[in-house]
N, C-alpha and C. Protein backbone atom coordinates (compact mmCIF):
# COMPACT_ATOMS: atom_id res chain seq x y z
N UNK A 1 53.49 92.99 79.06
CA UNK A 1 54.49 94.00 79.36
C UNK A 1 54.35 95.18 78.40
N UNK A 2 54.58 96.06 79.17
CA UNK A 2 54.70 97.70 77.83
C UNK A 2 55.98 97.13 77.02
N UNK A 3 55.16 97.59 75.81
CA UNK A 3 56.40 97.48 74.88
C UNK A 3 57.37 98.72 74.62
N UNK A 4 56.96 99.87 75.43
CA UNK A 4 57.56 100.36 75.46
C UNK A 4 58.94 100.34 76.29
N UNK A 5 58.87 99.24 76.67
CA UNK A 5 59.98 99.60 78.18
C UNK A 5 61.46 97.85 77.75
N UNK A 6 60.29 97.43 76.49
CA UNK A 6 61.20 96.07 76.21
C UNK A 6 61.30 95.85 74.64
N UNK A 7 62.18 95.36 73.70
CA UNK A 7 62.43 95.99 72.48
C UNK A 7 62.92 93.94 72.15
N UNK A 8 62.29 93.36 71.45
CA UNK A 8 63.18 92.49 71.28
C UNK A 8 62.90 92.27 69.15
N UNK A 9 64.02 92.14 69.07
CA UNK A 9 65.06 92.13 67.70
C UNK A 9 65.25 90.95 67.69
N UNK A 10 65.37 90.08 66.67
CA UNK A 10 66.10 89.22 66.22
C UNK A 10 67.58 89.16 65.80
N UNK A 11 68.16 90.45 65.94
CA UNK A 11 69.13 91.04 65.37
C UNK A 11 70.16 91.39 66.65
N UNK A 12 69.30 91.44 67.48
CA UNK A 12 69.94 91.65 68.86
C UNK A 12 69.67 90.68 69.59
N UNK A 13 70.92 90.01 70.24
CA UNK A 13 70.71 88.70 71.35
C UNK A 13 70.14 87.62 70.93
N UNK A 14 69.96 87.46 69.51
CA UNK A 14 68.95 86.27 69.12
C UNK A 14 67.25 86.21 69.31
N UNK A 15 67.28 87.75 69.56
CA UNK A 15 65.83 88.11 69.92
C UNK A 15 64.94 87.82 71.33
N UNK A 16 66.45 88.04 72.05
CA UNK A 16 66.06 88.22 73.92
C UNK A 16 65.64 89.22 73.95
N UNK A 17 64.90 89.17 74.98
CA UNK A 17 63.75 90.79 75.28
C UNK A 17 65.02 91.56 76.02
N UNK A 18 65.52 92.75 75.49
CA UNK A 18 66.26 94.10 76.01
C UNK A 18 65.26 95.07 76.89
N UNK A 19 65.99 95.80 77.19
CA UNK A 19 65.49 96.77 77.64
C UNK A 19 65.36 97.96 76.22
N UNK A 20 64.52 98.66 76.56
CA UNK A 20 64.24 99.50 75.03
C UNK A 20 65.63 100.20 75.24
N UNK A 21 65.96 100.35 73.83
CA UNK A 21 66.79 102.03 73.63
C UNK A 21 68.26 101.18 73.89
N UNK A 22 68.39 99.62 74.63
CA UNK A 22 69.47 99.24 74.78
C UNK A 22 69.76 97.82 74.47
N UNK A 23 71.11 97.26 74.71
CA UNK A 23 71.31 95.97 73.92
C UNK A 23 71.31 94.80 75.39
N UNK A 24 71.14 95.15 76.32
CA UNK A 24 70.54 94.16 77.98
C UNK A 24 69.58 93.80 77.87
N UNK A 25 70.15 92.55 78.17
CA UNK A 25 68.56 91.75 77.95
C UNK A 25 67.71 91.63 79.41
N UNK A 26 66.95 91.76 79.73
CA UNK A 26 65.86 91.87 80.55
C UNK A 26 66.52 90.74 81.51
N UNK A 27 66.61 89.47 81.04
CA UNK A 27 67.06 88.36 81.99
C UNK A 27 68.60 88.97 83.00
N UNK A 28 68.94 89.92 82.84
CA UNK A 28 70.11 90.25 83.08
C UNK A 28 69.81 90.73 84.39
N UNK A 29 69.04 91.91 84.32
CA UNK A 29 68.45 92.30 85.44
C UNK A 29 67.78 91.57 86.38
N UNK A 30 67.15 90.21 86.39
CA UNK A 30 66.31 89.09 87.10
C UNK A 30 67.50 88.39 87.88
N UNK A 31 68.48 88.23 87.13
CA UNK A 31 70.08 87.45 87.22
C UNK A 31 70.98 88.20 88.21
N UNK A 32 70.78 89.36 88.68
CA UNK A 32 71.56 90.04 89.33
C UNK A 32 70.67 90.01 90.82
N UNK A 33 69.63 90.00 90.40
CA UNK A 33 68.78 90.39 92.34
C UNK A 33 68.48 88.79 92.45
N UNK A 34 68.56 87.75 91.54
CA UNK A 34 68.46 86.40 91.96
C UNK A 34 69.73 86.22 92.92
N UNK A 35 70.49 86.26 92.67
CA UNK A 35 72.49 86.28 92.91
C UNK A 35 72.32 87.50 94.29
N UNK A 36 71.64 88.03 94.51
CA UNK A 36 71.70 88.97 95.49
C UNK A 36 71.88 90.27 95.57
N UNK A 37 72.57 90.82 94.34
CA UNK A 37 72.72 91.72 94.05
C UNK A 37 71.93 92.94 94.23
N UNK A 38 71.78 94.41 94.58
CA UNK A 38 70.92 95.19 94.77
C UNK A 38 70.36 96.22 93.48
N UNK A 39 69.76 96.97 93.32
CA UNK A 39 69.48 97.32 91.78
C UNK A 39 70.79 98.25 91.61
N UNK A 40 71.33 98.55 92.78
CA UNK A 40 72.67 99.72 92.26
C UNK A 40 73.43 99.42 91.77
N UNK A 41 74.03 97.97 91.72
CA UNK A 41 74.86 96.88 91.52
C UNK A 41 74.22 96.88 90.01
N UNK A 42 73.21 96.33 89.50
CA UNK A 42 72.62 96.07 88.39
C UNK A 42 72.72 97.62 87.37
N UNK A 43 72.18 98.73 88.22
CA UNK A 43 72.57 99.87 87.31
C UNK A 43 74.09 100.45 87.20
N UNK A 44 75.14 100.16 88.28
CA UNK A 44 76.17 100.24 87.80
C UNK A 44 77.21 99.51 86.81
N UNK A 45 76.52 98.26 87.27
CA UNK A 45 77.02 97.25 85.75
C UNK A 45 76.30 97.74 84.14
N UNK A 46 75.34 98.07 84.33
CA UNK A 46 74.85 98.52 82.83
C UNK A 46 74.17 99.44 82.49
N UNK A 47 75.40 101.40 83.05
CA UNK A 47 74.64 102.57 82.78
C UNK A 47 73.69 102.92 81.64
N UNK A 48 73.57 102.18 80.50
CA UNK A 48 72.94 102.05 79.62
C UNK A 48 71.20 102.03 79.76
N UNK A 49 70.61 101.15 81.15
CA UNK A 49 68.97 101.22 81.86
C UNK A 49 69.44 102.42 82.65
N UNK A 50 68.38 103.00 82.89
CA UNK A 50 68.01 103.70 83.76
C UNK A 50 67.37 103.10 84.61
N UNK A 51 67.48 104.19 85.90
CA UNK A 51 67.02 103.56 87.30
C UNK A 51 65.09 103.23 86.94
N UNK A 52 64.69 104.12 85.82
CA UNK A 52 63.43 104.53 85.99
C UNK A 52 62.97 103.70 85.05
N UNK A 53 63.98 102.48 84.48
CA UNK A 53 63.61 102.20 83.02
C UNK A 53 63.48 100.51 84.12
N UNK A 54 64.08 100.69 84.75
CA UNK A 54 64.61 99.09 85.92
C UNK A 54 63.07 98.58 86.36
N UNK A 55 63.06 99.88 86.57
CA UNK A 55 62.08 99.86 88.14
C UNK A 55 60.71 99.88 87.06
N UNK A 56 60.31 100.21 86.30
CA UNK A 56 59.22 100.10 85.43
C UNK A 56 59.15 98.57 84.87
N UNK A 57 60.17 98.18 84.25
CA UNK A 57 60.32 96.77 83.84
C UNK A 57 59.71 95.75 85.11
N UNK A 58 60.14 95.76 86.67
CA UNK A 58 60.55 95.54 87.55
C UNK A 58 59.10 95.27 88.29
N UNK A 59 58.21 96.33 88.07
CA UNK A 59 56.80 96.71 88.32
C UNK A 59 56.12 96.15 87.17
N UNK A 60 56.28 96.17 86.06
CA UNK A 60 55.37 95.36 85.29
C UNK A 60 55.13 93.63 85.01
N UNK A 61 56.65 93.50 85.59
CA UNK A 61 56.59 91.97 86.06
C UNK A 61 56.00 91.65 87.07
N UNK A 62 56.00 92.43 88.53
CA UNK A 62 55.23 92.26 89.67
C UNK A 62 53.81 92.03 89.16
N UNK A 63 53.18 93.10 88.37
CA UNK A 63 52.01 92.93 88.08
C UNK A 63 51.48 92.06 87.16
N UNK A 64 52.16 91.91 86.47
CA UNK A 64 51.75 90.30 85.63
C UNK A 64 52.44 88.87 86.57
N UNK A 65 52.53 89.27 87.34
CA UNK A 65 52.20 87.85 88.45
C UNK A 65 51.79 88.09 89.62
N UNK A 66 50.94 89.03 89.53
CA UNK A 66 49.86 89.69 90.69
C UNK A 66 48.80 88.84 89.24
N UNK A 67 48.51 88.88 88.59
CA UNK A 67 47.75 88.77 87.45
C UNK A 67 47.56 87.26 87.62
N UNK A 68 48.29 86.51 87.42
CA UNK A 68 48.91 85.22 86.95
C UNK A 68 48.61 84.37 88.24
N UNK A 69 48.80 85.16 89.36
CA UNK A 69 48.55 84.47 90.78
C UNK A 69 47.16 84.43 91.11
N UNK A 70 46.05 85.67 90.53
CA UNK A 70 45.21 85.37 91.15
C UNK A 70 44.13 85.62 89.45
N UNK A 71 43.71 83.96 88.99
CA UNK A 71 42.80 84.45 87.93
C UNK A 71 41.27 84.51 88.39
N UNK A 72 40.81 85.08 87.43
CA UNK A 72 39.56 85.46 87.30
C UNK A 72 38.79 84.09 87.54
């Protein structure tokens, strides 16, 4: 994953992967579209991500199990 887009602290959450720049932990966002939820739902619960910060996180997970699904 870019580390730019995920920040994890020991200091924050016990050192759950956040989203950069904020104190949400990444699982939060997985937890909301598991439950059904749509990403508007997820960005209105925590104006803190951005839509562009979601959707990057969101895409780099796709691709590390585009990765993961098909090895070399």
């Amino acid at each position: 994953m870019n580390k730019h887009l995920i920040t994890v602290d020991p200091d924050i959450h016990s050192g759950a992967p956040v989203f950069a720049g904020t104190r949400v932990p990444i699982k939060t966002l997985f937890d909301h579209l598991e439950a059904g939820d749509p990403l508007e739902v997820f960005l209105s619960d925590f104006p803190s991500v951005s839509r562009e910060l979601a959707v990057d996180v969101l895409e780099e997970a796709r691709a590390a199990l585009t990765v993961d699904a098909h090895p070399a």
